[in-house]
Every structure is written in structure tokens, then in C-alpha cells.
Protein backbone atom coordinates (compact mmCIF):
# COMPACT_ATOMS: atom_id res chain seq x y z
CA UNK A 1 0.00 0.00 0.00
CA UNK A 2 2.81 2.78 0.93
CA UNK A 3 4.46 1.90 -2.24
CA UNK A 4 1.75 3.00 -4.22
CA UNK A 5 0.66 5.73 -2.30
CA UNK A 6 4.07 7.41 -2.88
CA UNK A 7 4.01 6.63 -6.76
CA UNK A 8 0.73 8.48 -6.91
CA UNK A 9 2.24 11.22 -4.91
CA UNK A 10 5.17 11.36 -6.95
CA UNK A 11 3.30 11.81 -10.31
CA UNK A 12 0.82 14.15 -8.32
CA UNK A 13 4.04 16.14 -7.61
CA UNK A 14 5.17 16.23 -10.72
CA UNK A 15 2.51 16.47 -12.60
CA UNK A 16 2.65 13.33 -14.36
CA UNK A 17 -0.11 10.84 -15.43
CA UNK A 18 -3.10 11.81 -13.32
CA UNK A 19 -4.82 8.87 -14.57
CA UNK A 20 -2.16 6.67 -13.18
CA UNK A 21 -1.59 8.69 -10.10
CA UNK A 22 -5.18 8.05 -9.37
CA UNK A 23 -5.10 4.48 -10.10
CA UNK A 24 -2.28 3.78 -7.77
CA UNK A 25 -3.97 6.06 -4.92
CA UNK A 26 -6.77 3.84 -5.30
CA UNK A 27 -4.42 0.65 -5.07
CA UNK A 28 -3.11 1.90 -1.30
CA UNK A 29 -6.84 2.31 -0.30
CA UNK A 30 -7.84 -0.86 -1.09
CA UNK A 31 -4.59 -2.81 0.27
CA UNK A 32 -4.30 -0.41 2.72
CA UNK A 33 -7.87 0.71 3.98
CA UNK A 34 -8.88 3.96 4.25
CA UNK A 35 -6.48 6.89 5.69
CA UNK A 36 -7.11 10.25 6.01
CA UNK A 37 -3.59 11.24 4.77
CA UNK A 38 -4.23 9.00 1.29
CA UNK A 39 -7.78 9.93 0.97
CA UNK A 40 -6.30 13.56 1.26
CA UNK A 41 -3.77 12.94 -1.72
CA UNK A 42 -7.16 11.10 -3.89
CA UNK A 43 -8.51 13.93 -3.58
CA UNK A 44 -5.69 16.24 -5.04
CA UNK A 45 -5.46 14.12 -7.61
CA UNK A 46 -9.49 14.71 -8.41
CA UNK A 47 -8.95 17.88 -8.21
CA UNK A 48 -6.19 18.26 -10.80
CA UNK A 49 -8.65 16.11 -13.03
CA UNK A 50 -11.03 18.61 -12.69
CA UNK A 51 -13.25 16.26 -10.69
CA UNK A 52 -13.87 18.64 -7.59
CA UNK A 53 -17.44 17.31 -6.87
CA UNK A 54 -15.68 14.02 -6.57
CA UNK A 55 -12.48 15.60 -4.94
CA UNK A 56 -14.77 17.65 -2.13
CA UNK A 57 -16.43 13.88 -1.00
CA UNK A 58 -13.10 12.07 -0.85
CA UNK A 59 -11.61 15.50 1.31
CA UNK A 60 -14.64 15.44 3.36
CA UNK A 61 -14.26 11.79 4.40
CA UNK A 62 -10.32 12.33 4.85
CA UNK A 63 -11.59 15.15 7.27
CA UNK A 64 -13.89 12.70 9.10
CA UNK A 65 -11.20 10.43 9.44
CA UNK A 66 -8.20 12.96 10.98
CA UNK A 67 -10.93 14.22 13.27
CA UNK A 68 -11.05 10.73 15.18
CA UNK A 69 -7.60 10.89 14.94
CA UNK A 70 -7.59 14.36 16.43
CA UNK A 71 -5.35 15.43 13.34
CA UNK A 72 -6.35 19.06 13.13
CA UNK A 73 -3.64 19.97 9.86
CA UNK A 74 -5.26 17.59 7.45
CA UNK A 75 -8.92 19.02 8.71
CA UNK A 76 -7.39 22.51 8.31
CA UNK A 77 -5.71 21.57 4.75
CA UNK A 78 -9.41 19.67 3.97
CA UNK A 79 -11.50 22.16 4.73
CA UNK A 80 -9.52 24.92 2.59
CA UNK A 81 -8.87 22.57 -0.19
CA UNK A 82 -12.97 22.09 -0.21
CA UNK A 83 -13.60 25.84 -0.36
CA UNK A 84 -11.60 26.18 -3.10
CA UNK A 85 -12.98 23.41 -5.01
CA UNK A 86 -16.70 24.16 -3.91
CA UNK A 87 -16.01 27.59 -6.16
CA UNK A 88 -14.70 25.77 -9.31
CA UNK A 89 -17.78 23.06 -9.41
């Protein structure tokens, strides 16, 4: 799962294959199960496919999901992330 997740966030990065970025990011969930800090990353990936409807559901369940962790940066990064995307939609 980590291995994945950090070929996603490498092409995320450098703005490489989103397609495949997303693909892997989608591998980590499933071998991984969910984490806020790779649902975060899905959802910059939507984004940068121009899928913020998409990108604003996966951000608000990686906010759901530092909350019970008490992780207040990725609710912070969420939660600005979602205004911004909630404008281009």
C-alpha cells in the first residue's frame, strides 16, 4: 500500500499521469484501507482532473477520518482545499 501511495504522490508532484496517479492512490486504499492522509492525496489528484465534486467527497471523508484521529492539519488543509474546489464546481 505505501508503495503506491508514494508513486501516486510522486506523479501528483510532478505532474505526471493523473490517470495513473489516481489508479495507484486507489491501489493503497484498497490494500491499505482507508487513511485520512491517502484519501487527502485522492482527492488532489481529483482535483487536478477537474473532478472537484468528486475531490470535495473524498476531502470530506479524509476530514472525518483525521478528526477521530484528532489530526487538526489535514482538517485545516481539507477544509480549505474544499472551499476552493466548492467555487470551481
Amino acid at each position: 500500500a505505501t508503495t503506491y501511495y508514494q508513486s501516486a504522490r510522486y506523479y501528483y508532484e510532478e505532474k505526471k499521469d493523473m490517470n495513473m496517479a489516481l489508479a495507484w492512490v486507489q491501489m493503497s486504499l484498497d490494500k491499505g484501507g482507508e487513511k485520512f492522509w491517502i484519501l487527502r492525496q485522492k482527492a488532489l489528484i481529483l482535483a487536478e482532473l477537474g473532478r472537484y465534486k468528486d475531490a470535495i467527497a473524498v476531502a470530506e471523508r479524509s476530514t472525518e477520518l483525521a478528526k477521530a484521529d484528532g489530526n487538526k492539519d489535514y482538517q485545516r488543509m481539507n477544509d480549505k482545499s474544499i472551499m476552493d474546489w466548492a467555487k470551481r464546481k
